[in-house]
C-alpha atoms as a PDB file:
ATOM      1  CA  UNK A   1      22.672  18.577  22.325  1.00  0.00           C
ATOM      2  CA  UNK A   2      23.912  17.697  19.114  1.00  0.00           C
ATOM      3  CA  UNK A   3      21.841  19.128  16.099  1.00  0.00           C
ATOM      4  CA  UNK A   4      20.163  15.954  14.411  1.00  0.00           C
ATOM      5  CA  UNK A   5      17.483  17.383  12.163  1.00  0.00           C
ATOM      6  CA  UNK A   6      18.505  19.124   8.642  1.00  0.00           C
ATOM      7  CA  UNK A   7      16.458  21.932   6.756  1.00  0.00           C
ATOM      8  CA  UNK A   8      13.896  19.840   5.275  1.00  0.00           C
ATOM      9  CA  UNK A   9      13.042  17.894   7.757  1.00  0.00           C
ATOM     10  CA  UNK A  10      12.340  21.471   9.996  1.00  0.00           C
ATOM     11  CA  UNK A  11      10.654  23.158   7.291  1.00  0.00           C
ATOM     12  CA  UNK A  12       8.003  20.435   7.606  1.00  0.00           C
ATOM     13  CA  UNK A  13       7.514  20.309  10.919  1.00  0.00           C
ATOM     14  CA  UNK A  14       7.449  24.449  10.957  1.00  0.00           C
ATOM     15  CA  UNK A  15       4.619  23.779   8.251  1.00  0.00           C
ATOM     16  CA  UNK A  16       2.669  21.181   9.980  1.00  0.00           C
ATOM     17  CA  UNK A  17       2.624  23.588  12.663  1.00  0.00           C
ATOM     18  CA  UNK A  18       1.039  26.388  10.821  1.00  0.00           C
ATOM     19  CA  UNK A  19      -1.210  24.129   8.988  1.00  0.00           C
ATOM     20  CA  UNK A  20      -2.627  23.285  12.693  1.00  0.00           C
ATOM     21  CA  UNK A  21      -2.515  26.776  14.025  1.00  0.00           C
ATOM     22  CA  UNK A  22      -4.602  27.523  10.830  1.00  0.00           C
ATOM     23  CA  UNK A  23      -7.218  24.900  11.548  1.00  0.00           C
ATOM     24  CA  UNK A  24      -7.690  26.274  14.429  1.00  0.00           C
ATOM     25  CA  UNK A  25      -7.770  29.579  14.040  1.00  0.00           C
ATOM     26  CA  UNK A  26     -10.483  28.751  11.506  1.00  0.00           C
ATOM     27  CA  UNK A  27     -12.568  26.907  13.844  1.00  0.00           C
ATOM     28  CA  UNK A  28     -11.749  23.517  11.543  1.00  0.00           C
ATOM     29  CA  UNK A  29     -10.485  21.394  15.230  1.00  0.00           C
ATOM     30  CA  UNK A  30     -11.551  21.956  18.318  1.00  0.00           C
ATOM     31  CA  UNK A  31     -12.167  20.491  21.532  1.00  0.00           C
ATOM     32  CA  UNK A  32      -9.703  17.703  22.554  1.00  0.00           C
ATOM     33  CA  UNK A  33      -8.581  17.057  19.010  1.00  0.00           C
ATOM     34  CA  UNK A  34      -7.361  21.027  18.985  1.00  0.00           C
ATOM     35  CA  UNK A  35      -5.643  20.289  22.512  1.00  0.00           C
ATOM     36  CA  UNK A  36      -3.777  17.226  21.299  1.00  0.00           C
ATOM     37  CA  UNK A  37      -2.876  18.710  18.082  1.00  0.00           C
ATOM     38  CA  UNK A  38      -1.546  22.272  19.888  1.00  0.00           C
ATOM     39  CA  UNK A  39       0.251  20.232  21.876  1.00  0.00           C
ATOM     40  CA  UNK A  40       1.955  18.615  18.488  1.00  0.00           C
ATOM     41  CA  UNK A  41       1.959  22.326  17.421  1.00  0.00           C
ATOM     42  CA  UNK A  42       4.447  23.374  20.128  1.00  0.00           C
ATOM     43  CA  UNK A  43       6.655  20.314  20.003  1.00  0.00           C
ATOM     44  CA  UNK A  44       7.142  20.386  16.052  1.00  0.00           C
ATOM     45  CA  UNK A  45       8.073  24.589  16.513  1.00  0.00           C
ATOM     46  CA  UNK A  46      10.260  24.057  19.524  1.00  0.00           C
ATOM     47  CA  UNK A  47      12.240  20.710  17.861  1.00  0.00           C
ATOM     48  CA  UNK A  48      12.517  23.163  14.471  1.00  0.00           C
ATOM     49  CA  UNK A  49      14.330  26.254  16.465  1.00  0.00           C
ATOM     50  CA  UNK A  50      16.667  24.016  18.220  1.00  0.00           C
ATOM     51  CA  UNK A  51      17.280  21.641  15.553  1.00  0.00           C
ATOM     52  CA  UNK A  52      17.064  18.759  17.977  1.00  0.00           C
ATOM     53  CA  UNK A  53      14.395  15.792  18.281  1.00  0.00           C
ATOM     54  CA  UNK A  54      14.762  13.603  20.979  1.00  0.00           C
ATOM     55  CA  UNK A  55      13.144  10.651  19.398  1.00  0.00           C
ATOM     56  CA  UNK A  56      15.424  10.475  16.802  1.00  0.00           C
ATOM     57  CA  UNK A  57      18.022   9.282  19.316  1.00  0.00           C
ATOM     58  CA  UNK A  58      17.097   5.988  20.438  1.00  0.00           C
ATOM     59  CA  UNK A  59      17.263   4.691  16.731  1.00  0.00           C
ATOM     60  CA  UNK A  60      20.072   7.005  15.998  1.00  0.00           C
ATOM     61  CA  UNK A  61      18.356   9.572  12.941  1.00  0.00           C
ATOM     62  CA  UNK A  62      20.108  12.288  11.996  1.00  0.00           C
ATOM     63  CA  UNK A  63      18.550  14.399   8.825  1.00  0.00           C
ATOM     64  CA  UNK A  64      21.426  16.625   9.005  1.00  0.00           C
ATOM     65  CA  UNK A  65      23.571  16.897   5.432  1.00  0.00           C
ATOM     66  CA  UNK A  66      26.918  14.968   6.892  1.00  0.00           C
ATOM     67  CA  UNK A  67      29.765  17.371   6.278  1.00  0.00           C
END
């Protein structure tokens, strides 16, 4: 796997993340809505550590500074 996501682009998915952890901690989401979002949740956190998104490949993104 070939990093394709730069700093910026995980430090926003790493804060979407928290943002829905913290809804719903707080009780803000719940239900189905919670589910679907956790499920977001997991994929934004996991894409951040490895620095990969498969999406990105079909259409050929890479946020990554070119060196």
């Amino acid at each position: 796997m070939k990093k394709n996501m730069g700093t910026t682009d995980k430090i926003i998915r790493i804060l979407i993340a928290l943002v829905i952890g913290i809804l719903y901690y707080t009780g803000t989401i719940s239900g189905t809505t919670a589910l679907i979002l956790g499920i977001f949740a997991v994929i934004f956190a996991i894409t951040s550590l490895v620095s990969f998104c498969p999406l990105y490949l079909p259409w050929g993104i890479s946020t990554c500074k070119k060196k």
